[in-house]
N, C-alpha and C. Protein backbone atom coordinates (compact mmCIF):
# COMPACT_ATOMS: atom_id res chain seq x y z
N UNK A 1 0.86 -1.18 0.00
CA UNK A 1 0.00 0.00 0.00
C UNK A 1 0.90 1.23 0.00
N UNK A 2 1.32 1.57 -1.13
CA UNK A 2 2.29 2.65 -1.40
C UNK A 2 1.34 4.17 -1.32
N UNK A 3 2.20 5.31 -1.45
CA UNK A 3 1.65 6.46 -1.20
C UNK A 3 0.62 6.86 -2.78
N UNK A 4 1.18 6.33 -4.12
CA UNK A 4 0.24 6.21 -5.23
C UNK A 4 -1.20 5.48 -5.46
N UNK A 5 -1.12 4.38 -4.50
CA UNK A 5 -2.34 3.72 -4.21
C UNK A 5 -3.34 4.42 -4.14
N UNK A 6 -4.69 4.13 -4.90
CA UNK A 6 -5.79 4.91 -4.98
C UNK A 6 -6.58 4.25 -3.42
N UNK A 7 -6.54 3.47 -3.41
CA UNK A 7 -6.55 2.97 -2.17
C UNK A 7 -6.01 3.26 -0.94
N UNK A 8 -4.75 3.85 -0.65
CA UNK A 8 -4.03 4.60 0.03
C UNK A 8 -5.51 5.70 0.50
N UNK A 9 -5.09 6.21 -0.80
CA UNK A 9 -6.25 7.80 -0.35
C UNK A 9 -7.11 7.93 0.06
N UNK A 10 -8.12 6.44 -0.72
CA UNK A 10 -9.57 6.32 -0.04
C UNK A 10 -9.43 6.09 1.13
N UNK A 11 -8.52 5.13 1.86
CA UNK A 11 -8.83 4.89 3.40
C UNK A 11 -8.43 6.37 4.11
N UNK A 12 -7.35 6.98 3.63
CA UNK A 12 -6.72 8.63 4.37
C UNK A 12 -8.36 9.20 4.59
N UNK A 13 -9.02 9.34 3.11
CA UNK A 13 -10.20 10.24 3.09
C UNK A 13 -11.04 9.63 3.88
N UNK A 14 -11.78 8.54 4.16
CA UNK A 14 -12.09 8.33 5.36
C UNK A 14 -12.10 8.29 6.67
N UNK A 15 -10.99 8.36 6.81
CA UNK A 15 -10.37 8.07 8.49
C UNK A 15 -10.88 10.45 8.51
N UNK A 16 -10.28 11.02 7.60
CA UNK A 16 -10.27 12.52 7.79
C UNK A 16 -11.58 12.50 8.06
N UNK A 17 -12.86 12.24 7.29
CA UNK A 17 -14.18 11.97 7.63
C UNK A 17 -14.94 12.17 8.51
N UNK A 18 -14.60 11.04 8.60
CA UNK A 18 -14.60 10.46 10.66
C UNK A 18 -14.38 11.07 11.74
N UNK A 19 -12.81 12.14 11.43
CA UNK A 19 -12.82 12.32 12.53
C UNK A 19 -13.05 13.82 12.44
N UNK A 20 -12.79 14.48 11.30
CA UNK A 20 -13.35 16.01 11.41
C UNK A 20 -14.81 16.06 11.19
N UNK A 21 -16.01 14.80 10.15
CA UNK A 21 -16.71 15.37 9.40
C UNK A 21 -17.23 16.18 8.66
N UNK A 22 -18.12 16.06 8.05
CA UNK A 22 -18.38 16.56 6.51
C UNK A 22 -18.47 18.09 6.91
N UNK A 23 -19.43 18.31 7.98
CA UNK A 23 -19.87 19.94 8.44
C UNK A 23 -18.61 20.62 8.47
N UNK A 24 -17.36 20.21 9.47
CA UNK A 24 -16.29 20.94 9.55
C UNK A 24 -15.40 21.00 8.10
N UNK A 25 -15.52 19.78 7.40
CA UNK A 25 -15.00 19.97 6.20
C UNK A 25 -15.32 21.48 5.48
N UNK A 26 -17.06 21.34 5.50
CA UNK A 26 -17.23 22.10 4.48
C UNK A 26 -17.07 23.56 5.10
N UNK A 27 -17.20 23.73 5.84
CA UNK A 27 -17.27 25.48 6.63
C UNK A 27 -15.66 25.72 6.47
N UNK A 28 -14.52 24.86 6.55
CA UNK A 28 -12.79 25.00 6.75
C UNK A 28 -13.04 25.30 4.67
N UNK A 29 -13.93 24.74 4.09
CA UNK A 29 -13.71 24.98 2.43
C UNK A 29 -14.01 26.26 2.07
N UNK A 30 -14.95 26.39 2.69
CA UNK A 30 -15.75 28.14 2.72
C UNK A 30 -15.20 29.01 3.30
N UNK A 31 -14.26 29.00 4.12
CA UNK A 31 -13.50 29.93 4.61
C UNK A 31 -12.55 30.34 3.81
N UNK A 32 -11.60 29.28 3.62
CA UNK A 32 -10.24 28.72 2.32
C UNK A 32 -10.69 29.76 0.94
N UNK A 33 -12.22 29.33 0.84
CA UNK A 33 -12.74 30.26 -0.91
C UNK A 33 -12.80 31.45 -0.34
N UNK A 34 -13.15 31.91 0.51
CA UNK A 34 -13.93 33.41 0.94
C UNK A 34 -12.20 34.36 1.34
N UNK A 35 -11.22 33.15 1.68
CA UNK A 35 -9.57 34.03 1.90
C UNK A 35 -9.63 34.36 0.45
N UNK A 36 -9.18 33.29 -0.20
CA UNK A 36 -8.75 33.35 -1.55
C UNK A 36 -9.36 34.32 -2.55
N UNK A 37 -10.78 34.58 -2.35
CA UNK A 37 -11.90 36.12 -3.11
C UNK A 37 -11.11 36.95 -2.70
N UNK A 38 -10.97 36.98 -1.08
CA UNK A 38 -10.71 38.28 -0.58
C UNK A 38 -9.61 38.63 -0.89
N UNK A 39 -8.17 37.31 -1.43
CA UNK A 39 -6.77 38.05 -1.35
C UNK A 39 -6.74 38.30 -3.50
N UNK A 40 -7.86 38.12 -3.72
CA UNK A 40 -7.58 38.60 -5.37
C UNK A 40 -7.82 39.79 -5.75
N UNK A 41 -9.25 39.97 -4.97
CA UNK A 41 -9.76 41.52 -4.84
C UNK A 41 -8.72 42.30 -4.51
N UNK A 42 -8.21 42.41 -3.15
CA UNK A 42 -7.25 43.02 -2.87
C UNK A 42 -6.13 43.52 -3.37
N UNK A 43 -5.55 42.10 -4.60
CA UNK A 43 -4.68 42.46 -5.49
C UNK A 43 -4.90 43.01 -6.89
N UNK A 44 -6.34 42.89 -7.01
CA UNK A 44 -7.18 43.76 -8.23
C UNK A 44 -7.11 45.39 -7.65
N UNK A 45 -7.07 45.53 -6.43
CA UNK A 45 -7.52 47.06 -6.17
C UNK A 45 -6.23 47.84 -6.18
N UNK A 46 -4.97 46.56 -5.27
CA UNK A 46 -3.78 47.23 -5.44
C UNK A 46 -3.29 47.30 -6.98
N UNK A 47 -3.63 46.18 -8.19
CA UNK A 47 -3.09 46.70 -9.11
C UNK A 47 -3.57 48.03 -9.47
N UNK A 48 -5.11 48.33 -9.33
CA UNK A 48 -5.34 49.78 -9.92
C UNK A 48 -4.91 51.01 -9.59
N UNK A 49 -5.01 50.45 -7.75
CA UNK A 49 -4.08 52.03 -6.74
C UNK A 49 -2.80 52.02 -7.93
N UNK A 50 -1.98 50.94 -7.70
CA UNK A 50 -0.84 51.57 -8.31
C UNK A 50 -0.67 51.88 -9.97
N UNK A 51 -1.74 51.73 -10.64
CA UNK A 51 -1.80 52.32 -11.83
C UNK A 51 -2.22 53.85 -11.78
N UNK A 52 -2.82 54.29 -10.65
CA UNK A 52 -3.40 55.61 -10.63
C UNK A 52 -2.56 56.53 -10.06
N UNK A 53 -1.70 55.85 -9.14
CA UNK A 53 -0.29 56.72 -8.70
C UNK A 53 0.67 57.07 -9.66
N UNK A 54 0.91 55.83 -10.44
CA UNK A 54 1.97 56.05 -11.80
C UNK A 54 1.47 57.49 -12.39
N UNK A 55 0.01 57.55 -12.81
CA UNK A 55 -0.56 58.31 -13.60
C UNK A 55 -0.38 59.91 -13.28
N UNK A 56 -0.30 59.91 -11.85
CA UNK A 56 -0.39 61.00 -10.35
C UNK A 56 1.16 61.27 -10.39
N UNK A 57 1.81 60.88 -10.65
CA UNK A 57 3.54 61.59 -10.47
C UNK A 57 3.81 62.42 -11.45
N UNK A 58 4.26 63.69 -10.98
CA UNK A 58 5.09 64.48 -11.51
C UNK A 58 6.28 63.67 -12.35
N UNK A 59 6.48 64.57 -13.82
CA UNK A 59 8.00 64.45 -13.88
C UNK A 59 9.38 64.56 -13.34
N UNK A 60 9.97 63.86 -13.69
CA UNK A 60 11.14 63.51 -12.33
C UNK A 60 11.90 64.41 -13.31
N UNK A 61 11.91 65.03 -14.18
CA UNK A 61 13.22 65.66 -15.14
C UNK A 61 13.85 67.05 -13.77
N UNK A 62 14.86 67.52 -13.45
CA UNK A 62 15.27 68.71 -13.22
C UNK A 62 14.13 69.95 -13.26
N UNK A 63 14.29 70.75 -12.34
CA UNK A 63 13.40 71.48 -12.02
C UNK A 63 13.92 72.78 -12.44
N UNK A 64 13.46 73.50 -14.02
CA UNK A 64 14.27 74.35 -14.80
C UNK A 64 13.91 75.90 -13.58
N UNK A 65 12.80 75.75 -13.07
CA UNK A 65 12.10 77.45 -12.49
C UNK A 65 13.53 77.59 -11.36
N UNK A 66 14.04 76.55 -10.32
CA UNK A 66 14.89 76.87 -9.54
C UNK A 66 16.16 76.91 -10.37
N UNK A 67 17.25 77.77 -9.75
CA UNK A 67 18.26 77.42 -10.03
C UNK A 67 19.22 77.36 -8.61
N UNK A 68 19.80 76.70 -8.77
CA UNK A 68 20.49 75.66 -7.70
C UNK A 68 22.24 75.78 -7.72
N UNK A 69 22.33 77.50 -7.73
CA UNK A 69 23.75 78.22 -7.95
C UNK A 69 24.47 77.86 -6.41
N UNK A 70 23.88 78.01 -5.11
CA UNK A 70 24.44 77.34 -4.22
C UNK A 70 25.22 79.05 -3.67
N UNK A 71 24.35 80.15 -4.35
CA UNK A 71 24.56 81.55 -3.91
C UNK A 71 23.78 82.13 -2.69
N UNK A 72 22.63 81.26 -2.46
CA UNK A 72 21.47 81.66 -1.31
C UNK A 72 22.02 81.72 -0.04
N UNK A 73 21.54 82.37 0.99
CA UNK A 73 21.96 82.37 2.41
C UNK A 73 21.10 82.09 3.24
């Protein structure tokens, strides 16, 4: 009864069964989906924040209005 055994699994999946049952199964599955919504969204909103910041920056070129003679006191 090697770890490839389809048989292997069926008895694993039973014995898990048994001792968590189906109810705790399914509420630990619904939680697992409801992380996983929540951590895509999150990375849908951060991709857009940071598309709207890109959009929001000034040019980085030298700032021609100052001049930066190093004469000021």
């Amino acid at each position: 009864m090697g770890l490839d055994s389809i048989w292997h699994w069926l008895v694993v999946l039973v014995i898990v069964l048994l001792v968590f049952g189906t109810k705790k199964l399914r509420n630990a599955g619904g939680d697992l989906g409801h992380a996983v919504r929540n951590f895509k969204e999150a990375m849908h909103e951060g991709n857009k924040d940071s598309k709207d910041a890109k959009l929001d920056l000034p040019s980085s070129g030298p700032d021609k209005n100052k001049g930066d003679s190093g004469d000021e006191a």
